[in-house]
C-alpha atoms as a PDB file:
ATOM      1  CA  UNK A   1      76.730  68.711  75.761  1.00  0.00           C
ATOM      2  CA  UNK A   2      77.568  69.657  79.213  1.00  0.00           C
ATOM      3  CA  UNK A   3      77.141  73.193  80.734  1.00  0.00           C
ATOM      4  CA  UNK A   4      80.903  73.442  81.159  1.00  0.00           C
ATOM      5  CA  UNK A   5      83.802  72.873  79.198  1.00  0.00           C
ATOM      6  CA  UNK A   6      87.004  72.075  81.009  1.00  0.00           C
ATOM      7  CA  UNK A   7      90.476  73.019  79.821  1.00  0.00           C
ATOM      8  CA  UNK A   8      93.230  72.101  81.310  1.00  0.00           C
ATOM      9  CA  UNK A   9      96.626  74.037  81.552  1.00  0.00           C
ATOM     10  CA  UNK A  10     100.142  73.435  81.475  1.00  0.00           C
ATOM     11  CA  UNK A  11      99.989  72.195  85.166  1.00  0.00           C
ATOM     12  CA  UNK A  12      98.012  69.496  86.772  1.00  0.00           C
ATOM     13  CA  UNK A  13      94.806  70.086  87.933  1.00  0.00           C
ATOM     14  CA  UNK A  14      94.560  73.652  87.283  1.00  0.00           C
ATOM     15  CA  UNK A  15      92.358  74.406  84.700  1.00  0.00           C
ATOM     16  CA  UNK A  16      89.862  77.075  82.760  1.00  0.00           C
ATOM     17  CA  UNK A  17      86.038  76.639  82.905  1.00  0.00           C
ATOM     18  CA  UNK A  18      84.061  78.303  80.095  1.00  0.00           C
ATOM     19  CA  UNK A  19      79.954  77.766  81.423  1.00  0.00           C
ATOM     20  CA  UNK A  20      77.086  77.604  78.458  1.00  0.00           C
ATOM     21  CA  UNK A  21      75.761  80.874  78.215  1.00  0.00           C
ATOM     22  CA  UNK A  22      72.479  81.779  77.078  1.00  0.00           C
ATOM     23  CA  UNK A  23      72.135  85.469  75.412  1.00  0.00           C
ATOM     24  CA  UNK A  24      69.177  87.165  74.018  1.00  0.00           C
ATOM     25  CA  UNK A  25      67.791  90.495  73.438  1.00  0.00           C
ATOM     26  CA  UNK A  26      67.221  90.850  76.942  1.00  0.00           C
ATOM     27  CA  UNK A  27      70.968  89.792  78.126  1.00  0.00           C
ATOM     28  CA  UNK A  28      71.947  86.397  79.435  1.00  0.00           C
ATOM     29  CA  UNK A  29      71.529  83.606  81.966  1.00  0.00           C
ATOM     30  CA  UNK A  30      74.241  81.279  82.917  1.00  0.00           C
ATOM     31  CA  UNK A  31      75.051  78.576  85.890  1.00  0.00           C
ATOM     32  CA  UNK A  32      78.383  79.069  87.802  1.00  0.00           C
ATOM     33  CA  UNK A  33      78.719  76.108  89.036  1.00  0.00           C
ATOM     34  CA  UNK A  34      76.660  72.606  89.360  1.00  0.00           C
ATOM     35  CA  UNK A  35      78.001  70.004  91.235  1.00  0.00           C
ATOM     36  CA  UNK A  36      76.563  66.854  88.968  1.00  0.00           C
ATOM     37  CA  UNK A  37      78.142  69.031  86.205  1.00  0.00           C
ATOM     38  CA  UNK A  38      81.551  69.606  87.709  1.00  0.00           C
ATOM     39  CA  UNK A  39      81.869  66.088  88.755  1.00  0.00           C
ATOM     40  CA  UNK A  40      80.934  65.456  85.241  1.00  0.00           C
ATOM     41  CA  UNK A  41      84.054  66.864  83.952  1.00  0.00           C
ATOM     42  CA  UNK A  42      86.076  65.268  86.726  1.00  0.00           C
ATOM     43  CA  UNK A  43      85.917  68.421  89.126  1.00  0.00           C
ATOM     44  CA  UNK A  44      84.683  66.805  92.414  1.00  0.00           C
ATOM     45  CA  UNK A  45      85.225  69.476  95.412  1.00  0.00           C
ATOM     46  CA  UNK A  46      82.728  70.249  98.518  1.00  0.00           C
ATOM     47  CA  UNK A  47      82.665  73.931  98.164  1.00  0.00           C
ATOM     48  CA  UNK A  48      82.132  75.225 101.915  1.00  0.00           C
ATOM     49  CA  UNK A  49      82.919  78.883 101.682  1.00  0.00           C
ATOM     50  CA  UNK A  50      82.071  82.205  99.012  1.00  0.00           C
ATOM     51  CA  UNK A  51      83.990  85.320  99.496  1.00  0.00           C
ATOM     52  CA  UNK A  52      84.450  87.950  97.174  1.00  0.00           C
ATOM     53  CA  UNK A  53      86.258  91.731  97.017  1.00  0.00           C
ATOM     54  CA  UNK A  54      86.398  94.562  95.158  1.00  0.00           C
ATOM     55  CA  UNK A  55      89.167  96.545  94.444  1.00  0.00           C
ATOM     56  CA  UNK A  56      90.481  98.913  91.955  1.00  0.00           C
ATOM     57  CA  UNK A  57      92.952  99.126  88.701  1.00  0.00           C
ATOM     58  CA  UNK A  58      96.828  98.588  90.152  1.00  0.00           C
ATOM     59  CA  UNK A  59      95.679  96.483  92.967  1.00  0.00           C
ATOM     60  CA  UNK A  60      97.523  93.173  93.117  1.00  0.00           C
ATOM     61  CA  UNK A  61      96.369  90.414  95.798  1.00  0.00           C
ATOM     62  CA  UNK A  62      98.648  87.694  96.781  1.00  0.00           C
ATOM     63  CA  UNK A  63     100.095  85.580  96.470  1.00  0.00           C
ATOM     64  CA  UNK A  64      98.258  83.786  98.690  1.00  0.00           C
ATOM     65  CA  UNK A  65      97.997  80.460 100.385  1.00  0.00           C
ATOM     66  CA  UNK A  66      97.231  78.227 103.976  1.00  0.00           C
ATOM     67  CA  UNK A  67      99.453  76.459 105.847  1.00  0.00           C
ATOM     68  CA  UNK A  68      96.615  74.627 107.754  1.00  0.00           C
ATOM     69  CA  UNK A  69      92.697  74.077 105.824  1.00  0.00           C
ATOM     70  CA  UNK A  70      94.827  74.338 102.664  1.00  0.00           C
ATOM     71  CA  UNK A  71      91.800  75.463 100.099  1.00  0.00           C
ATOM     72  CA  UNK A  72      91.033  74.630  96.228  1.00  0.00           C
ATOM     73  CA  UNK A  73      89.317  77.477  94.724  1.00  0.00           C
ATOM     74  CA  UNK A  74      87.325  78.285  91.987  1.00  0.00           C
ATOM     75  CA  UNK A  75      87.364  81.672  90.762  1.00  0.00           C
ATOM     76  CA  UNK A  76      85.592  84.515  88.358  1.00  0.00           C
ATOM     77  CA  UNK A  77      85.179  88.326  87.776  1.00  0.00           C
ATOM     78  CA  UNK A  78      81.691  89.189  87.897  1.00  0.00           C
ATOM     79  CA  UNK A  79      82.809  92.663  87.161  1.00  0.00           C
ATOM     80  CA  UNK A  80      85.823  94.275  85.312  1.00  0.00           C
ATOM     81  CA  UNK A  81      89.081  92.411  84.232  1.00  0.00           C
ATOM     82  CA  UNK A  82      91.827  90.805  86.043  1.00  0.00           C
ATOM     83  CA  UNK A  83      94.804  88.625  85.677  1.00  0.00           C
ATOM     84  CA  UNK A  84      94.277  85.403  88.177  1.00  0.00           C
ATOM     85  CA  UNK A  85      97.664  83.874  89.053  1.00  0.00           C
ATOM     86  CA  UNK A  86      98.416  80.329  90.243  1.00  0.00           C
ATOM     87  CA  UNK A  87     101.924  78.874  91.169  1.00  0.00           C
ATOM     88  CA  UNK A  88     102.477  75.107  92.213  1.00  0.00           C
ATOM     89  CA  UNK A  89     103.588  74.678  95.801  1.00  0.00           C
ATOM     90  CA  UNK A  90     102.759  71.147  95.704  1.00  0.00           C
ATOM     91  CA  UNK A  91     105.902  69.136  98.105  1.00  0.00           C
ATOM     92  CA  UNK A  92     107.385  66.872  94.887  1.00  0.00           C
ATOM     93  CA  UNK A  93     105.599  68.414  92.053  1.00  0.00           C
ATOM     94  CA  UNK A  94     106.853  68.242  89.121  1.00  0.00           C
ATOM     95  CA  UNK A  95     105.833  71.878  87.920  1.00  0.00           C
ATOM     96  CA  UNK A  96     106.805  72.991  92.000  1.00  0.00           C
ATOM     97  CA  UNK A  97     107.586  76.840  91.406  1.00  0.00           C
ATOM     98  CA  UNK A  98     105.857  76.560  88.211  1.00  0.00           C
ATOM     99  CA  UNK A  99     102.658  79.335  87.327  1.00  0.00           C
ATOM    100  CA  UNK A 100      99.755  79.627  85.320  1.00  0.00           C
ATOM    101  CA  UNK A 101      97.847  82.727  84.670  1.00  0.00           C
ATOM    102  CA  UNK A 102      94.784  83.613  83.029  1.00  0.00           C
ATOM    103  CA  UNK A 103      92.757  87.168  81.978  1.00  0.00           C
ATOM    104  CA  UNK A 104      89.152  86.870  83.628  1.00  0.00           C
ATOM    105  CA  UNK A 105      86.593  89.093  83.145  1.00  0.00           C
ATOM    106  CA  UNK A 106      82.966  89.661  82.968  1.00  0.00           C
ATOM    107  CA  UNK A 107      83.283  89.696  79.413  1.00  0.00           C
ATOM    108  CA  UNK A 108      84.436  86.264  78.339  1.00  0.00           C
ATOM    109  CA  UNK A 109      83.029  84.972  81.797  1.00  0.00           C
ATOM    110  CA  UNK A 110      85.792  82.340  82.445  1.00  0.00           C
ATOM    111  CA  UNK A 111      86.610  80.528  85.819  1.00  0.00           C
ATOM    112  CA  UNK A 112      89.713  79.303  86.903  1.00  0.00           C
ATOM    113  CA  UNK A 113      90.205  75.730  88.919  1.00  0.00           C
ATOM    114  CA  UNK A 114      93.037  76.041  91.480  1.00  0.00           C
ATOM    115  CA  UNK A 115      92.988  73.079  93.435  1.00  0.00           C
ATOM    116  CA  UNK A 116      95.066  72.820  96.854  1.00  0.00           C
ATOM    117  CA  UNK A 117      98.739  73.049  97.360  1.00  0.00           C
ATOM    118  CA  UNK A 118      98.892  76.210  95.141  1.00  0.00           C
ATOM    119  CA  UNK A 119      99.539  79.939  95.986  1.00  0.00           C
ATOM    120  CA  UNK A 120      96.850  82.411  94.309  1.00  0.00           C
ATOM    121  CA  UNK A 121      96.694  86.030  93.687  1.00  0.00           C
ATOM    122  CA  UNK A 122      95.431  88.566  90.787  1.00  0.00           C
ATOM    123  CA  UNK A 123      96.101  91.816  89.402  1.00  0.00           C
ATOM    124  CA  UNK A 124      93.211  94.033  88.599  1.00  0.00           C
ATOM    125  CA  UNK A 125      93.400  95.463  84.829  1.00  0.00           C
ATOM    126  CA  UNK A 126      90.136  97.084  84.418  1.00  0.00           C
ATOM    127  CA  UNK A 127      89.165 100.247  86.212  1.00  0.00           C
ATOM    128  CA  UNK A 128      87.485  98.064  89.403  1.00  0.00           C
ATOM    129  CA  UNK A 129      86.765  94.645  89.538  1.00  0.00           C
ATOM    130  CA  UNK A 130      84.961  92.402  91.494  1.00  0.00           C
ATOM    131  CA  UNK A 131      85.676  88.616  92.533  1.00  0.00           C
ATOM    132  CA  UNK A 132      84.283  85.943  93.720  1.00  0.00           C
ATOM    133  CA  UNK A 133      85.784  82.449  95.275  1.00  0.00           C
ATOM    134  CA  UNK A 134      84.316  79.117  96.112  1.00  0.00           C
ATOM    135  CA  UNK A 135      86.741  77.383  98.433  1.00  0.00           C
ATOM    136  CA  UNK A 136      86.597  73.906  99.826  1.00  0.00           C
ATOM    137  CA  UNK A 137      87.899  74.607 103.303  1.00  0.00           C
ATOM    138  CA  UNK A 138      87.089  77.748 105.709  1.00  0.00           C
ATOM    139  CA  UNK A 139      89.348  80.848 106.035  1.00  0.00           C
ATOM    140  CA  UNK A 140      92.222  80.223 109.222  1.00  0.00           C
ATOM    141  CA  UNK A 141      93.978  83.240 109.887  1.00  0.00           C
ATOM    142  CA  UNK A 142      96.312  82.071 111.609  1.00  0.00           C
ATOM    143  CA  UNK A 143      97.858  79.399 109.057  1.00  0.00           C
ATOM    144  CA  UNK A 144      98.098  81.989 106.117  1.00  0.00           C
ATOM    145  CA  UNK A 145     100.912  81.744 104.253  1.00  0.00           C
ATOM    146  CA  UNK A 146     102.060  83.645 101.143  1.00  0.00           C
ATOM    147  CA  UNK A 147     104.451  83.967  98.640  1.00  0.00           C
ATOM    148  CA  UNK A 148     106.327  87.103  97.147  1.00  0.00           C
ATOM    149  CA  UNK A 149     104.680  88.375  93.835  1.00  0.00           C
ATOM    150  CA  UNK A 150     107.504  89.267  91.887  1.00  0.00           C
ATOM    151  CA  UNK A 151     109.855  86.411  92.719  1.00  0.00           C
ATOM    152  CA  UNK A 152     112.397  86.287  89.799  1.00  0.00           C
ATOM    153  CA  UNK A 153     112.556  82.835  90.181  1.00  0.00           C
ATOM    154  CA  UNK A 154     109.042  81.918  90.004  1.00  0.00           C
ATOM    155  CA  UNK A 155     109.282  84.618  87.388  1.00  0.00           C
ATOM    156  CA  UNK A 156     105.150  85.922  86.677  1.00  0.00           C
ATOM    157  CA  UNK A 157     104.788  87.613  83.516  1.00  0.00           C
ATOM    158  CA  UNK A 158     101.853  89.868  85.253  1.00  0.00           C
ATOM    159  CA  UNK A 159     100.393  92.363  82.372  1.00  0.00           C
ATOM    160  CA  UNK A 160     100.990  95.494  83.515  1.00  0.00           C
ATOM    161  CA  UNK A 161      99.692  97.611  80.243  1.00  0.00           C
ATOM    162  CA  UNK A 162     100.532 101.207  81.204  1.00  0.00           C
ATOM    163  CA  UNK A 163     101.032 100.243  84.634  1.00  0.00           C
ATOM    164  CA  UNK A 164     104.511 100.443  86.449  1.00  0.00           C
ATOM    165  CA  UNK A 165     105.758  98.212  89.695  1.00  0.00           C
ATOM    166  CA  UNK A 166     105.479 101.749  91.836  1.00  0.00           C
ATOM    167  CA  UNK A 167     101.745 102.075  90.567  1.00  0.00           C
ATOM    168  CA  UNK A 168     101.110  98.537  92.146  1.00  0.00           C
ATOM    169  CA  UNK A 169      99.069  98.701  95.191  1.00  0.00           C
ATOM    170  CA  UNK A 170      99.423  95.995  97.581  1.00  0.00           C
ATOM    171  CA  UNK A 171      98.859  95.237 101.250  1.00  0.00           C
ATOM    172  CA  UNK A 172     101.696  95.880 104.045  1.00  0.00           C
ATOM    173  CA  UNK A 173     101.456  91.785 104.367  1.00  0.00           C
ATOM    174  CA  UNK A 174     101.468  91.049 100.643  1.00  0.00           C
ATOM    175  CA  UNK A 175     105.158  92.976  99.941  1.00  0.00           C
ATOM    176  CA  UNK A 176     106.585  91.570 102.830  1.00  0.00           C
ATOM    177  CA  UNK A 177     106.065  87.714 101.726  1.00  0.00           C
ATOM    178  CA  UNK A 178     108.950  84.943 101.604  1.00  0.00           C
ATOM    179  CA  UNK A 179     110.660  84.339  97.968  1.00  0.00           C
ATOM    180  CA  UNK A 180     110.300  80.715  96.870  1.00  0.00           C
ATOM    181  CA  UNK A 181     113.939  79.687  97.939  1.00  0.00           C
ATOM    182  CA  UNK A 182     112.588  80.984 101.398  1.00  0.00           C
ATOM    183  CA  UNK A 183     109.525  79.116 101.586  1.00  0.00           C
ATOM    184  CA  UNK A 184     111.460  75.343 100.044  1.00  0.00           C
ATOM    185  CA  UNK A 185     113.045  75.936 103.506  1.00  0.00           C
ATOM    186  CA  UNK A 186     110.112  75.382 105.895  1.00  0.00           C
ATOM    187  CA  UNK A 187     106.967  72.969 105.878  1.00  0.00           C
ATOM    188  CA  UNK A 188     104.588  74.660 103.668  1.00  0.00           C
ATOM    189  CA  UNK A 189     101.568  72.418 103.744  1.00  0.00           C
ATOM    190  CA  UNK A 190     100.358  70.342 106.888  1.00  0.00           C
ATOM    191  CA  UNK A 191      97.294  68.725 105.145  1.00  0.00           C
ATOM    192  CA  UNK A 192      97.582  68.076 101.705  1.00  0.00           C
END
């Protein structure tokens, strides 16, 4: 048996990764990613970049994306709970507009595989989180693109609990992106 177990979602090539982990008394160990192993589970991606952030309950990031270096990314919670979002902006896609979501948490210690062409963005659920990404490109400012986070026609179902939209807590940047009718408009992706 592998260290990873791959399932995949309701759109291509996004998909959950649950690692092997190994509890005792003591706590537990686990790998986060392998590259023999991903490849073993068809997941073959030159990671070239980790960044991770912290932020607090309320705080939604995204929905993000690059014009330019496009990135896949893999994703976790090391600590707390959040709700990782991807939506299909793949040109001739046949889920295009289309989004999959996921809880994540240090708990259940899932991943989530978002390969290129997608916007990305999470909701934190838990008092604080923390995140982590492995991307396969490097970070270009100036080709960021983004996409609004409560579109009604990409239409997210983001678990807000006790939460309401004014409680949200977003960036100045983040509530001013395009809706998806905005973005079909304009050359989202130069190298995908």
């Amino acid at each position: 048996m592998g260290k990873f177990k791959r399932i995949d979602t309701s759109i291509e090539g996004v998909c959950i990764i649950e690692p092997t982990v190994f509890g005792d008394n003591r706590g537990y160990f686990m790998e986060t990613y392998s590259e023999a192993d991903f490849k073993e589970i068809g997941l073959d991606y030159k990671f070239v970049q980790d960044n991770q952030s912290k932020s607090k309950k309320g705080v939604l990031r995204g929905l993000h994306f690059q014009k330019e270096n496009t990135q896949a990314k893999l994703v976790r919670c090391i600590k707390g709970e959040v709700f990782d979002v991807a939506v299909d902006l793949r040109p001739g896609s046949k889920t295009y507009g289309k989004w999959e979501g996921i809880v994540i948490s240090e708990e259940n210690k899932k991943m989530f595989m978002i390969p290129r062409g997608f916007a990305h963005g999470f909701l934190v659920l838990s008092d604080e989180a923390e995140f982590t990404y492995k991307c396969d490109d490097i970070y270009n400012h100036s080709a960021e693109g983004g996409l609004k986070y409560d579109d009604p026609d990409v239409n997210i179902k983001w678990p807000m609990g006790e939460l309401k939209k004014e409680d949200l807590i977003t960036s100045e940047k983040d509530a001013l992106w395009p809706s998806l009718k905005e973005l079909s408009k304009t050359d989202l992706f130069k190298n995908l």
